[in-house]
C-alpha atoms as a PDB file:
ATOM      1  CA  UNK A   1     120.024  90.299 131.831  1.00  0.00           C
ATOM      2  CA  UNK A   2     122.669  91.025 134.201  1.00  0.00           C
ATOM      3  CA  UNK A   3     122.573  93.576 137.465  1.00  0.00           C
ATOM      4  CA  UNK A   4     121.912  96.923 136.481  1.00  0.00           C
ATOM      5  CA  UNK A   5     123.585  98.943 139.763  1.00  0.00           C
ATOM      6  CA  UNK A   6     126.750  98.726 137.421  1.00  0.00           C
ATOM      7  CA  UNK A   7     129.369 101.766 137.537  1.00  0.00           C
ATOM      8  CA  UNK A   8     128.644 103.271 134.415  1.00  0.00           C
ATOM      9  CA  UNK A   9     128.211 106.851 133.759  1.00  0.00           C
ATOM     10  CA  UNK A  10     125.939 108.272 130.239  1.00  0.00           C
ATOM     11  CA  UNK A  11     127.186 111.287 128.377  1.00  0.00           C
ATOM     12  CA  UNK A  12     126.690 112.799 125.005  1.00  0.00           C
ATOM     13  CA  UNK A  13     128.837 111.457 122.181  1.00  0.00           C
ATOM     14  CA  UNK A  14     131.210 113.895 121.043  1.00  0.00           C
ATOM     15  CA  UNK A  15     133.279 113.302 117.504  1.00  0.00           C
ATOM     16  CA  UNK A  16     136.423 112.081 119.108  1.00  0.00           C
ATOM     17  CA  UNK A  17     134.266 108.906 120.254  1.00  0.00           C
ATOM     18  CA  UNK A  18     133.262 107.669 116.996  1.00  0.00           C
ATOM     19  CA  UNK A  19     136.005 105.528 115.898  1.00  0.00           C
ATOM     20  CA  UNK A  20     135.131 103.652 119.137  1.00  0.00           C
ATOM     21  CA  UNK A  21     131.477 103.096 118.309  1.00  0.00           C
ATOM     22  CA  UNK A  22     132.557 102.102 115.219  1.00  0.00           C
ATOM     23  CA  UNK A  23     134.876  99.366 116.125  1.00  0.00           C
ATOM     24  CA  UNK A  24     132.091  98.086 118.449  1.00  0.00           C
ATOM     25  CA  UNK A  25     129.839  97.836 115.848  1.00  0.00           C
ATOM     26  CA  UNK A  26     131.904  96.425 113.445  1.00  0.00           C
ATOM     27  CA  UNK A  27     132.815  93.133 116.435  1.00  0.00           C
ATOM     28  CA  UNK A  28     129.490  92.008 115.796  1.00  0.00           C
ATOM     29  CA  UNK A  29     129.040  90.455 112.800  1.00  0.00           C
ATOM     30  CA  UNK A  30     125.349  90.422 113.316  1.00  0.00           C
ATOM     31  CA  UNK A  31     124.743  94.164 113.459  1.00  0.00           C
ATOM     32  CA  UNK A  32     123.030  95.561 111.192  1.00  0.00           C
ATOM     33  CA  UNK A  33     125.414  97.959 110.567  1.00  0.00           C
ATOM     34  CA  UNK A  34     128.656  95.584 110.500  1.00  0.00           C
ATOM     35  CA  UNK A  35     131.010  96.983 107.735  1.00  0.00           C
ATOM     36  CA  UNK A  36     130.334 100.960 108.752  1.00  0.00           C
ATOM     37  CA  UNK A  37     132.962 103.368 108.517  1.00  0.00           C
ATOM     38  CA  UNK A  38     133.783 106.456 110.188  1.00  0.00           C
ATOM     39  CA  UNK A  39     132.783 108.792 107.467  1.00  0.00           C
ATOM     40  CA  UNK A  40     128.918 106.927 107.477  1.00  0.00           C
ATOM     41  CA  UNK A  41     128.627 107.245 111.295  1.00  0.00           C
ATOM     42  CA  UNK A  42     129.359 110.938 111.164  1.00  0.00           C
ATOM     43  CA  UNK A  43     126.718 110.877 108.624  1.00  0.00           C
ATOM     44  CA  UNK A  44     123.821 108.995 109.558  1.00  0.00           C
ATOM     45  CA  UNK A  45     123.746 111.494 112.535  1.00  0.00           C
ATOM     46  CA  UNK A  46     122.111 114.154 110.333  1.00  0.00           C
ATOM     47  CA  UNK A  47     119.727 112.610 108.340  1.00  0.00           C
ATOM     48  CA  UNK A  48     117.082 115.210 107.661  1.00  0.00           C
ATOM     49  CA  UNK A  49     113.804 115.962 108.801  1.00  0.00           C
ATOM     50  CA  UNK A  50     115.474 113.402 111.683  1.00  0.00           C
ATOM     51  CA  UNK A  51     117.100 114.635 115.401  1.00  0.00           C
ATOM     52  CA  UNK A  52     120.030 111.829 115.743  1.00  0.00           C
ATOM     53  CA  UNK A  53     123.264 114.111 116.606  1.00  0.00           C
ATOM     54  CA  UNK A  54     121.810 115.429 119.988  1.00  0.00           C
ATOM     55  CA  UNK A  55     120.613 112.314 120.976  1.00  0.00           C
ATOM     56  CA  UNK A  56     123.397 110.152 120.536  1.00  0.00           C
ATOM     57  CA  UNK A  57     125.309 108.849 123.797  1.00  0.00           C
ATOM     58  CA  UNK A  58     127.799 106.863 124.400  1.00  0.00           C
ATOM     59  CA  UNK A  59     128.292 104.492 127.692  1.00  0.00           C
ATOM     60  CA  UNK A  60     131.451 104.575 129.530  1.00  0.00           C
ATOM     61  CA  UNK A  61     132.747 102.498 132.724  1.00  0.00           C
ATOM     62  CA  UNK A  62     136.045 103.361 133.854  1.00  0.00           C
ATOM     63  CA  UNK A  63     136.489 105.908 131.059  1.00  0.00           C
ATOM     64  CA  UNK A  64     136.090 102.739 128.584  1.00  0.00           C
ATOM     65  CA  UNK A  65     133.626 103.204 126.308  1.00  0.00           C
ATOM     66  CA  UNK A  66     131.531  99.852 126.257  1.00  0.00           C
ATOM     67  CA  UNK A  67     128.446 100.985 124.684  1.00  0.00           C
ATOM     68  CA  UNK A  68     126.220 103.474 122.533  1.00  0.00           C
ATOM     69  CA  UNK A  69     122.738 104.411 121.531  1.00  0.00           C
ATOM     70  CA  UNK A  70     121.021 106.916 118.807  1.00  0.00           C
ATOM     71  CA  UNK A  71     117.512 107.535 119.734  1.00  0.00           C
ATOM     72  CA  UNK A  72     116.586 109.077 115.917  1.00  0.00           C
ATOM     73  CA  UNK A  73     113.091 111.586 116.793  1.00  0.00           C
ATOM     74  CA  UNK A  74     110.624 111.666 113.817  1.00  0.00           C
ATOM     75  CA  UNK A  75     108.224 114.233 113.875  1.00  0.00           C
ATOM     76  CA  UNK A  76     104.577 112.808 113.261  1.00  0.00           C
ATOM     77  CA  UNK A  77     101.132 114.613 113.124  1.00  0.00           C
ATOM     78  CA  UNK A  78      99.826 113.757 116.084  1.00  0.00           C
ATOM     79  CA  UNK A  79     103.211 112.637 118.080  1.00  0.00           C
ATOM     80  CA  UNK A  80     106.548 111.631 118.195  1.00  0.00           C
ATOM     81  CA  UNK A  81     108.163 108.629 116.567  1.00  0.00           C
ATOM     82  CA  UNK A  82     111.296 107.664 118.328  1.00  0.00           C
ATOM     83  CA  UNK A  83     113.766 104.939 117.435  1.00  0.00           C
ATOM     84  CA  UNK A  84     117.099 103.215 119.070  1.00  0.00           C
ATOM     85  CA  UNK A  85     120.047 102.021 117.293  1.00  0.00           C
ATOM     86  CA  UNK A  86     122.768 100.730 119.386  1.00  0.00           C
ATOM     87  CA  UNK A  87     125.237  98.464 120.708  1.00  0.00           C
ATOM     88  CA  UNK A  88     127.216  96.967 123.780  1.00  0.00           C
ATOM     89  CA  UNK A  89     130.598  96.040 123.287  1.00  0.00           C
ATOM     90  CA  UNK A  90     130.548  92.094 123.151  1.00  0.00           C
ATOM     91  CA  UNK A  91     132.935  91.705 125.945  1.00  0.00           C
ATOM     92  CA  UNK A  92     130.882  93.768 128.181  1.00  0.00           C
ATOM     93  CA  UNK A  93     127.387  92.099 127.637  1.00  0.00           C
ATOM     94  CA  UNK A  94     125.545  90.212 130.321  1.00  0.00           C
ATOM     95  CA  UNK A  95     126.318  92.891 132.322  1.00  0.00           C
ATOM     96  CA  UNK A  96     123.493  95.401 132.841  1.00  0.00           C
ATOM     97  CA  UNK A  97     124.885  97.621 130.944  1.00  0.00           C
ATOM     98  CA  UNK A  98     121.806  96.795 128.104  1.00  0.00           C
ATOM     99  CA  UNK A  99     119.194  97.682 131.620  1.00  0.00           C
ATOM    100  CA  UNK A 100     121.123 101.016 132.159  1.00  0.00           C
ATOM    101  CA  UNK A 101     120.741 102.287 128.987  1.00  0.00           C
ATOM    102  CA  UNK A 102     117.382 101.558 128.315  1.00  0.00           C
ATOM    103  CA  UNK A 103     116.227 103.086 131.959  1.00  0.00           C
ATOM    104  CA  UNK A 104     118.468 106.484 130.883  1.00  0.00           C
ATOM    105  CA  UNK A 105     115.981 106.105 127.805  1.00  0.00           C
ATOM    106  CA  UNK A 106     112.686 105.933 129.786  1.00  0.00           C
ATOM    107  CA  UNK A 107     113.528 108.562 131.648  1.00  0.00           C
ATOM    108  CA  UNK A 108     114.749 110.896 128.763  1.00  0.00           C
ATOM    109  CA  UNK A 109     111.482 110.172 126.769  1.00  0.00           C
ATOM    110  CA  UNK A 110     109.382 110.727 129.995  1.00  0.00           C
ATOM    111  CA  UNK A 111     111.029 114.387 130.187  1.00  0.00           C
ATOM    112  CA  UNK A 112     110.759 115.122 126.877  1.00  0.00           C
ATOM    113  CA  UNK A 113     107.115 114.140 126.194  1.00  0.00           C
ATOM    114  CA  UNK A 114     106.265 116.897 129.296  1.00  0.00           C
ATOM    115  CA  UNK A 115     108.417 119.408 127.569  1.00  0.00           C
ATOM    116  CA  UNK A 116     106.807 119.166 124.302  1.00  0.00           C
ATOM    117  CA  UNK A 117     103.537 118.501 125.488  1.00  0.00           C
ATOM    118  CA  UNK A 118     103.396 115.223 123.109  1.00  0.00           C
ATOM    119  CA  UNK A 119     102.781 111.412 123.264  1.00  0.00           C
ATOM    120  CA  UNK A 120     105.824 109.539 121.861  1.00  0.00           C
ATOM    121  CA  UNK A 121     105.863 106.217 120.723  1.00  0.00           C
ATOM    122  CA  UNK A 122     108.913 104.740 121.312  1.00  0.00           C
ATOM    123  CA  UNK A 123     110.182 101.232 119.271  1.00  0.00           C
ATOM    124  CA  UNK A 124     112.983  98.738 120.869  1.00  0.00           C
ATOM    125  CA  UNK A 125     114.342  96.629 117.735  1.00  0.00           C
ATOM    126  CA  UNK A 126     115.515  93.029 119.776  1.00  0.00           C
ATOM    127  CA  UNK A 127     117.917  90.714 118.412  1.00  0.00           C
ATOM    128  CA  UNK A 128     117.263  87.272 118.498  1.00  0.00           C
ATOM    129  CA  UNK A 129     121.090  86.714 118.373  1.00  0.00           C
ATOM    130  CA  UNK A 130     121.560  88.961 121.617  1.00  0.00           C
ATOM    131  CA  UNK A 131     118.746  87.386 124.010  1.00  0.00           C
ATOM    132  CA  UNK A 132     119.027  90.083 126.574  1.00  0.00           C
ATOM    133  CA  UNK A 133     117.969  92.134 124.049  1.00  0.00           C
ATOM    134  CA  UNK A 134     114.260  90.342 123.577  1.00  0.00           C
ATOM    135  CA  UNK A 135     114.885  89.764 127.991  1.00  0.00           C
ATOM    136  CA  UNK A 136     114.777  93.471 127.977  1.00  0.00           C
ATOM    137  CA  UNK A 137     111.451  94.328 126.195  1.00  0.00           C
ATOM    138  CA  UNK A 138     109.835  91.268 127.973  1.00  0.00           C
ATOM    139  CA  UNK A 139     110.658  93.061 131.363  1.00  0.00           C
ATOM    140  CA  UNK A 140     109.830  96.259 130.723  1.00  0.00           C
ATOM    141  CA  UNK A 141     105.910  95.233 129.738  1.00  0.00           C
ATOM    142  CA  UNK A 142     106.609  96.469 126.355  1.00  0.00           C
ATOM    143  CA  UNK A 143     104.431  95.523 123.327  1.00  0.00           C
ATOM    144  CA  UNK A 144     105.561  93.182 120.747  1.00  0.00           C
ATOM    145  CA  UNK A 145     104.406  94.864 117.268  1.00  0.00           C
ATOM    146  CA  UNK A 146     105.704  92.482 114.638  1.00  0.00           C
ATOM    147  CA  UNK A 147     108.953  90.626 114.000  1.00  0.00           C
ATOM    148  CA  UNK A 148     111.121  90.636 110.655  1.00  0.00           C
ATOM    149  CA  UNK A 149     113.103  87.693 109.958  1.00  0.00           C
ATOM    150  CA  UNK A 150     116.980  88.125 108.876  1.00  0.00           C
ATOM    151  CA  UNK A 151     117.970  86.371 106.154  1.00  0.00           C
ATOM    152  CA  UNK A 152     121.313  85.545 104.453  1.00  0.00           C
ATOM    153  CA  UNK A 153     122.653  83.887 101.455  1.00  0.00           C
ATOM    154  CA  UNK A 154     126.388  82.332 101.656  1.00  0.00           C
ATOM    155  CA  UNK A 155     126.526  80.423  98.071  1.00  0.00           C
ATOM    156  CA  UNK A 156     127.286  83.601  95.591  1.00  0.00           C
ATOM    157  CA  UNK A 157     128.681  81.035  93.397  1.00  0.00           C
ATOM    158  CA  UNK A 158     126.017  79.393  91.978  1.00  0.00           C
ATOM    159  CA  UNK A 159     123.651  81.938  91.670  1.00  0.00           C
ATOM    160  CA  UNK A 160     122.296  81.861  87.941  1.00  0.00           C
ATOM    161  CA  UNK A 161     121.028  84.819  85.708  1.00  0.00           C
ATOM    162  CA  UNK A 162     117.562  84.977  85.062  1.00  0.00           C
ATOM    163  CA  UNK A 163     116.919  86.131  81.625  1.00  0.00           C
ATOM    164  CA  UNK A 164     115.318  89.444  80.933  1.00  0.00           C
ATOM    165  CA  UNK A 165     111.840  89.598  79.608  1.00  0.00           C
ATOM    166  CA  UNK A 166     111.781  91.676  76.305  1.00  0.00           C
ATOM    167  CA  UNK A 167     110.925  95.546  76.886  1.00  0.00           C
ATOM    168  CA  UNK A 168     111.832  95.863  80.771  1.00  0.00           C
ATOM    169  CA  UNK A 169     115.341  97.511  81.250  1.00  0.00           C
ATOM    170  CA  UNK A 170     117.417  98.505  84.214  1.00  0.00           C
ATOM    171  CA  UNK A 171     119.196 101.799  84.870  1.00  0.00           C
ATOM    172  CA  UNK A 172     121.177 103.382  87.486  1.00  0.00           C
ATOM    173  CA  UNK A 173     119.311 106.163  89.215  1.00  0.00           C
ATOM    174  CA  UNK A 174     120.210 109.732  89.147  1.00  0.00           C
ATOM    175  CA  UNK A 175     118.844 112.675  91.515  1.00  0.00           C
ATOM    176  CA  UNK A 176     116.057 113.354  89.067  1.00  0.00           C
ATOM    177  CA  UNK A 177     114.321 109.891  89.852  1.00  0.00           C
ATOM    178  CA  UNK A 178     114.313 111.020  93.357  1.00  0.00           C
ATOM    179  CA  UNK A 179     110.630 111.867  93.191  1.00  0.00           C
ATOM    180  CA  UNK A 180     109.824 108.454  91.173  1.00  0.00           C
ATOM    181  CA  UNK A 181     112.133 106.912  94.404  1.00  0.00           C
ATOM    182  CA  UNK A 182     109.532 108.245  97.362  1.00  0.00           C
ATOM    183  CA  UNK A 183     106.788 107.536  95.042  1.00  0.00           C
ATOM    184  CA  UNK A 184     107.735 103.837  95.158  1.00  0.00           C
ATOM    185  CA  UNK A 185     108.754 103.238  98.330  1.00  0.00           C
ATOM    186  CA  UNK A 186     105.941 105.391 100.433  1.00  0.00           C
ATOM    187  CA  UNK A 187     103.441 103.069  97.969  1.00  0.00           C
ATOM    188  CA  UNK A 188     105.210  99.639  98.614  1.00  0.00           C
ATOM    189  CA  UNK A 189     105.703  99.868 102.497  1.00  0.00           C
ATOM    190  CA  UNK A 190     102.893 102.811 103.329  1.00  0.00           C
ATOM    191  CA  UNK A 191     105.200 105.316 104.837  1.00  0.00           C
ATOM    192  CA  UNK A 192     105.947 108.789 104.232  1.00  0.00           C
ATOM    193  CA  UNK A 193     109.597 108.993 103.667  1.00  0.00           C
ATOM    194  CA  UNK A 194     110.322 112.457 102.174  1.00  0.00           C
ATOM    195  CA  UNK A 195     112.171 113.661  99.351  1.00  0.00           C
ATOM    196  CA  UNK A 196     114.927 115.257 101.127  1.00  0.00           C
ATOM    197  CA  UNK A 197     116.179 111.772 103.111  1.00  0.00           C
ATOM    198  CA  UNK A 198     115.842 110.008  99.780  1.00  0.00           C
ATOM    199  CA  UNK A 199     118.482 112.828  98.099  1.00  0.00           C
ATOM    200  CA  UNK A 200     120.420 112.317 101.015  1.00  0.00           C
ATOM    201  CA  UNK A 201     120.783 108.470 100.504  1.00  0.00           C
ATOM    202  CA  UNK A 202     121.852 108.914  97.067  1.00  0.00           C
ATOM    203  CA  UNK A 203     124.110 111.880  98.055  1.00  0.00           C
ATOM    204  CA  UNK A 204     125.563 110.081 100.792  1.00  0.00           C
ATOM    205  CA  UNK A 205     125.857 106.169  99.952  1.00  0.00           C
ATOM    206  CA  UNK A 206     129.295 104.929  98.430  1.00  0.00           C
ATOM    207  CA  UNK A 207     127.086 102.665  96.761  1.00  0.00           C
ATOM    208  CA  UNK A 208     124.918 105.207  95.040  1.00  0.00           C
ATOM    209  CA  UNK A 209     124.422 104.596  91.598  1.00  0.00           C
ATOM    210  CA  UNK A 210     125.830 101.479  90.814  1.00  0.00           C
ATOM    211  CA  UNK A 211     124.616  99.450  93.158  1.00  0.00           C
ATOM    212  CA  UNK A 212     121.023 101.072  93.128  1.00  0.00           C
ATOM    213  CA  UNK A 213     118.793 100.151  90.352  1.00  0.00           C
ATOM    214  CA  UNK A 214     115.375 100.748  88.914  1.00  0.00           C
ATOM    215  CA  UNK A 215     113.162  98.810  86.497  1.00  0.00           C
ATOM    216  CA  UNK A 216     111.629 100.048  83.753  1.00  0.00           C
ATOM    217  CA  UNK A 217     108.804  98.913  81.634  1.00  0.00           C
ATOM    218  CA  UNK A 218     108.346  98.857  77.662  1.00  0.00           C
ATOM    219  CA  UNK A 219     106.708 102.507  77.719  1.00  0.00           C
ATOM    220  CA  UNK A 220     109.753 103.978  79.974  1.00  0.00           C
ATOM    221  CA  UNK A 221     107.587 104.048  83.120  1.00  0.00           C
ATOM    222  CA  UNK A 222     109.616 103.203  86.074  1.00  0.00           C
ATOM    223  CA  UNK A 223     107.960 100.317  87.911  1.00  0.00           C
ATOM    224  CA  UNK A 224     110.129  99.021  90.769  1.00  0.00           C
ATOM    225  CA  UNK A 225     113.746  99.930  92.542  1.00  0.00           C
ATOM    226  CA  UNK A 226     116.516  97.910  94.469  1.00  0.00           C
ATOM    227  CA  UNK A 227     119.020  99.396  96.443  1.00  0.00           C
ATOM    228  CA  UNK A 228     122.195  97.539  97.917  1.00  0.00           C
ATOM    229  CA  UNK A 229     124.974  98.349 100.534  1.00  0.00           C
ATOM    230  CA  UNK A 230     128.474  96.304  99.649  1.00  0.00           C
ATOM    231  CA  UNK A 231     130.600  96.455 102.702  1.00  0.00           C
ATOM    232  CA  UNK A 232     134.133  94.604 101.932  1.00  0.00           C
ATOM    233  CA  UNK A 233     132.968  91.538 100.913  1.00  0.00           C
ATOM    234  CA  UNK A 234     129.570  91.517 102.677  1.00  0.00           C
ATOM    235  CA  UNK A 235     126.606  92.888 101.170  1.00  0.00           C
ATOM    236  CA  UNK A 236     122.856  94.041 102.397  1.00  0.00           C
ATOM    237  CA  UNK A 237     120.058  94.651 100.143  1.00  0.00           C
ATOM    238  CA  UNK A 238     117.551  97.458 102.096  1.00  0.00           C
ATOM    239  CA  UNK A 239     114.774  97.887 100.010  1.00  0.00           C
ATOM    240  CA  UNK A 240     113.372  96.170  97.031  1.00  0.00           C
ATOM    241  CA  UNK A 241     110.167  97.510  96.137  1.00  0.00           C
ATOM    242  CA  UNK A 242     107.465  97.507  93.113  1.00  0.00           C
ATOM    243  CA  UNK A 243     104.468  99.628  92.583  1.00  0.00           C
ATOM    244  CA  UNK A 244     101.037  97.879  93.489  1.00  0.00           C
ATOM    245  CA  UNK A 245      99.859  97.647  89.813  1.00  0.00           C
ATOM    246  CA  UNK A 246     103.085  95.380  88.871  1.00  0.00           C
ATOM    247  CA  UNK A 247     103.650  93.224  91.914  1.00  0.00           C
ATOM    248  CA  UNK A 248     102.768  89.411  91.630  1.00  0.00           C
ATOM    249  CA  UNK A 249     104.466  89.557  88.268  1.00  0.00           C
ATOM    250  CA  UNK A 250     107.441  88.638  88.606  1.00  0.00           C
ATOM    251  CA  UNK A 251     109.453  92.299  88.949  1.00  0.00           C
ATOM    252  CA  UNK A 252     110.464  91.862  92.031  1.00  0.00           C
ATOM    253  CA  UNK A 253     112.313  87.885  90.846  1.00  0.00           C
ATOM    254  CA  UNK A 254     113.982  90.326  88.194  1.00  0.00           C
ATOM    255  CA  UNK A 255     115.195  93.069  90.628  1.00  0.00           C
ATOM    256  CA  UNK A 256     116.497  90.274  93.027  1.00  0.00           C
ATOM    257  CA  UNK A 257     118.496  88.554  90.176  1.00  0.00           C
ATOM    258  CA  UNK A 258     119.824  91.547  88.678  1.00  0.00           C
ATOM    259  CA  UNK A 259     121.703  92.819  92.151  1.00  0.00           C
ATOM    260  CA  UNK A 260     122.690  89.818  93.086  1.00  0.00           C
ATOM    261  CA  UNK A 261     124.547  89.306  89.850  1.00  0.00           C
ATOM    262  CA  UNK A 262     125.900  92.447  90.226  1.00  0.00           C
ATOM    263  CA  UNK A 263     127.332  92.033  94.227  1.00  0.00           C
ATOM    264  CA  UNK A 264     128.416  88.780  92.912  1.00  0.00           C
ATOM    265  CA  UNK A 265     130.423  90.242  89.849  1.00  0.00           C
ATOM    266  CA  UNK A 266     131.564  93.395  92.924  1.00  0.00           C
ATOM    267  CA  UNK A 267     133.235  90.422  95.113  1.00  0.00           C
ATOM    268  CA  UNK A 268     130.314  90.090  97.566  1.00  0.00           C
ATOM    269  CA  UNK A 269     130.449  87.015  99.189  1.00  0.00           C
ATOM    270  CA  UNK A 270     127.351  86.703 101.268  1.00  0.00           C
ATOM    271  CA  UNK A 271     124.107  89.169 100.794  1.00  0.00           C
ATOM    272  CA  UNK A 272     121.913  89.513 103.537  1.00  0.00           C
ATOM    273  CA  UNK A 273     118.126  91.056 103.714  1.00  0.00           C
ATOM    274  CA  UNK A 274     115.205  91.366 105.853  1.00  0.00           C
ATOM    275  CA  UNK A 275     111.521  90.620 105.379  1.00  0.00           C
ATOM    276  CA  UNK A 276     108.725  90.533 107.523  1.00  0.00           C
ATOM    277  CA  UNK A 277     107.554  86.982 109.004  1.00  0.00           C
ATOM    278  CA  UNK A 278     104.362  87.693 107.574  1.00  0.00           C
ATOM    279  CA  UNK A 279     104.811  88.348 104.067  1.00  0.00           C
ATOM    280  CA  UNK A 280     104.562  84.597 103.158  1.00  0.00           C
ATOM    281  CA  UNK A 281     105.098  86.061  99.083  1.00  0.00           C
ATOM    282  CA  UNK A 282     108.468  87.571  99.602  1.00  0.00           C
ATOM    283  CA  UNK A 283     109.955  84.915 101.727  1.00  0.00           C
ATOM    284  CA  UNK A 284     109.354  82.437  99.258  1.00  0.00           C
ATOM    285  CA  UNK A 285     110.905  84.394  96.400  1.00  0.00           C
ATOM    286  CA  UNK A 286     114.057  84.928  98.773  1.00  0.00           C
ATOM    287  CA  UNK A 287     113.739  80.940  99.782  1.00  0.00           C
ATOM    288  CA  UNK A 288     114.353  80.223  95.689  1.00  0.00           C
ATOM    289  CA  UNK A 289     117.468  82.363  95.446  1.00  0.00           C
ATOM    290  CA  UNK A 290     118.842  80.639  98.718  1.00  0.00           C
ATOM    291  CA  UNK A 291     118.507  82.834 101.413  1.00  0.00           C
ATOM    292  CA  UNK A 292     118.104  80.611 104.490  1.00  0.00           C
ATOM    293  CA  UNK A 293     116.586  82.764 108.007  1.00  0.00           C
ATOM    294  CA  UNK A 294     119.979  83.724 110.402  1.00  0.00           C
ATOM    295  CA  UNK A 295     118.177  85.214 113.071  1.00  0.00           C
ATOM    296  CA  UNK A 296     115.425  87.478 113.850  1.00  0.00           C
ATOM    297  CA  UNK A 297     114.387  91.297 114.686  1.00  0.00           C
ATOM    298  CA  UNK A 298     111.325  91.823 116.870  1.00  0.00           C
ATOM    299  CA  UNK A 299     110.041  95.086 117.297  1.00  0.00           C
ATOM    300  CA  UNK A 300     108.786  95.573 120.633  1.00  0.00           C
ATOM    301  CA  UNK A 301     106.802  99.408 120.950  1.00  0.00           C
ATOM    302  CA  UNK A 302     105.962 101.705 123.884  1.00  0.00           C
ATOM    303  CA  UNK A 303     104.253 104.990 124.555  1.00  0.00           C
ATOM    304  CA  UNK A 304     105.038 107.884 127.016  1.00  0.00           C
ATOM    305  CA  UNK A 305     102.439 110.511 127.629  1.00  0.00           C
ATOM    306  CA  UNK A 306     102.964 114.314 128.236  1.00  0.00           C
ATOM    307  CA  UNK A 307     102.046 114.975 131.966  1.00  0.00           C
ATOM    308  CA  UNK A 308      99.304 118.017 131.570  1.00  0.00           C
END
């Protein structure tokens, strides 16, 4: 993991350093972000109903930047959900610089749980593909919680089309499915995403419509949604998701077919997705279409209590 006493100084990101994080992140061709622009930086930073802008730092050695971290604070019931999106700059891993951040992090989540007098349960996302990332929440005793498998697929050319089954149709969503949108996705995954972040994806995402889709059935209902991400020639499905009363019949084959025909016919040349390593189902409908596991994402959880 590299010496952490490094000579590296933590301040708040200001606008003039974001074509900088963005070049980092773009290096990697394993980030999950690779393919970002300016313009989507600048606006993933104020997602609503989310605090990303004020907690966004970058890390600098030298007056180089070499690094940067979002902590995005979710406001819960009973606490405080807090994730970390990040990157080092690939020449400047190995280095401590991964140890220095997160320690800057422990610290800032151990001040802000006294301030606010609440527990806050904090999630480290590890790559596989960056070991000192998984070295990381090993050492710090934190939890593992589960671990979602990456997967890509590099043949776009001989992907067939699946015929469509009389009286299911696909459409482009507009901002009046945005309710039939959360209704979905809170169903499929058990999460309360809210109405405003939803309008905000569509509002926001150069893919929005076309590369978006729902699934209707023969009586109009809407039954299941896909949305995709096409950056240059590399693509990233998000979400695929059906309602509980249709799954295990084959929508979610049909959504799958129908995007990757259309990323194929947009000049995508690889598409890549994530699924849990649990969900046995799903990774065998990927396995069919060709997706083959790249790496993997473990998700590795801690808590910090307010000091009464």
């Amino acid at each position: 993991m590299g010496n952490s006493d490094i000579d590296a100084s933590i301040r708040v990101h200001i606008g003039s350093d974001t074509d900088r994080i963005v070049t980092m992140i773009n290096r990697d061709p394993y980030h999950m972000l690779n393919g970002l622009t300016v313009a989507e930086f600048d606006q993933n930073l104020d997602e609503p109903l989310r605090r990303i802008r004020d907690n966004t730092f970058v890390v600098e050695i030298r007056k180089t930047i070499v690094g940067y971290f979002s902590l995005c604070f979710v406001e819960e019931n009973t606490f405080i959900a807090v994730d970390c999106f990040g990157t080092v700059d690939m020449d400047w891993r190995r280095r401590g610089i991964g140890t220095a951040i997160f320690n800057f992090i422990f610290n800032r989540l151990e001040s802000i749980a006294h301030q606010e007098l609440k527990l806050i349960r904090f999630k480290h996302r590890a790559l596989t593909s960056i070991p000192a990332e998984v070295t990381i929440g090993v050492n710090l005793g934190m939890l593992e919680q589960n671990t979602l498998e990456i997967l890509c697929l590099k043949n776009m050319v001989d992907q067939k089309d699946i015929s469509q089954p009389l009286g299911f149709h696909f459409r482009n969503p507009t901002l009046e499915d945005a309710n039939d949108w959360v209704d979905i996705y809170n169903e499929a995954f058990g999460v309360n995403k809210s109405l405003e972040s939803v309008i905000y994806d569509f509002q926001g995402d150069s893919s929005y419509p076309n590369l978006y889709l729902l699934i209707t059935n023969e009586f109009g209902d809407t039954i299941g949604l896909i949305s995709s991400i096409l950056r240059g020639t590399h693509a990233r499905i998000p979400t695929i998701a059906v309602r509980r009363e249709w799954q295990k019949r084959g929508i979610g084959r049909l959504l799958l077919s129908e995007i990757l025909k259309r990323l194929k016919q947009s000049g995508a040349d690889d598409v890549r997705l994530t699924v849990e390593s649990t969900n046995y189902v799903a990774r065998s409908l990927y396995n069919k279409f060709g997706f083959q596991q790249e790496y993997k994402r473990i998700h590795y959880v801690t808590t910090f209590l307010p000091k009464l």
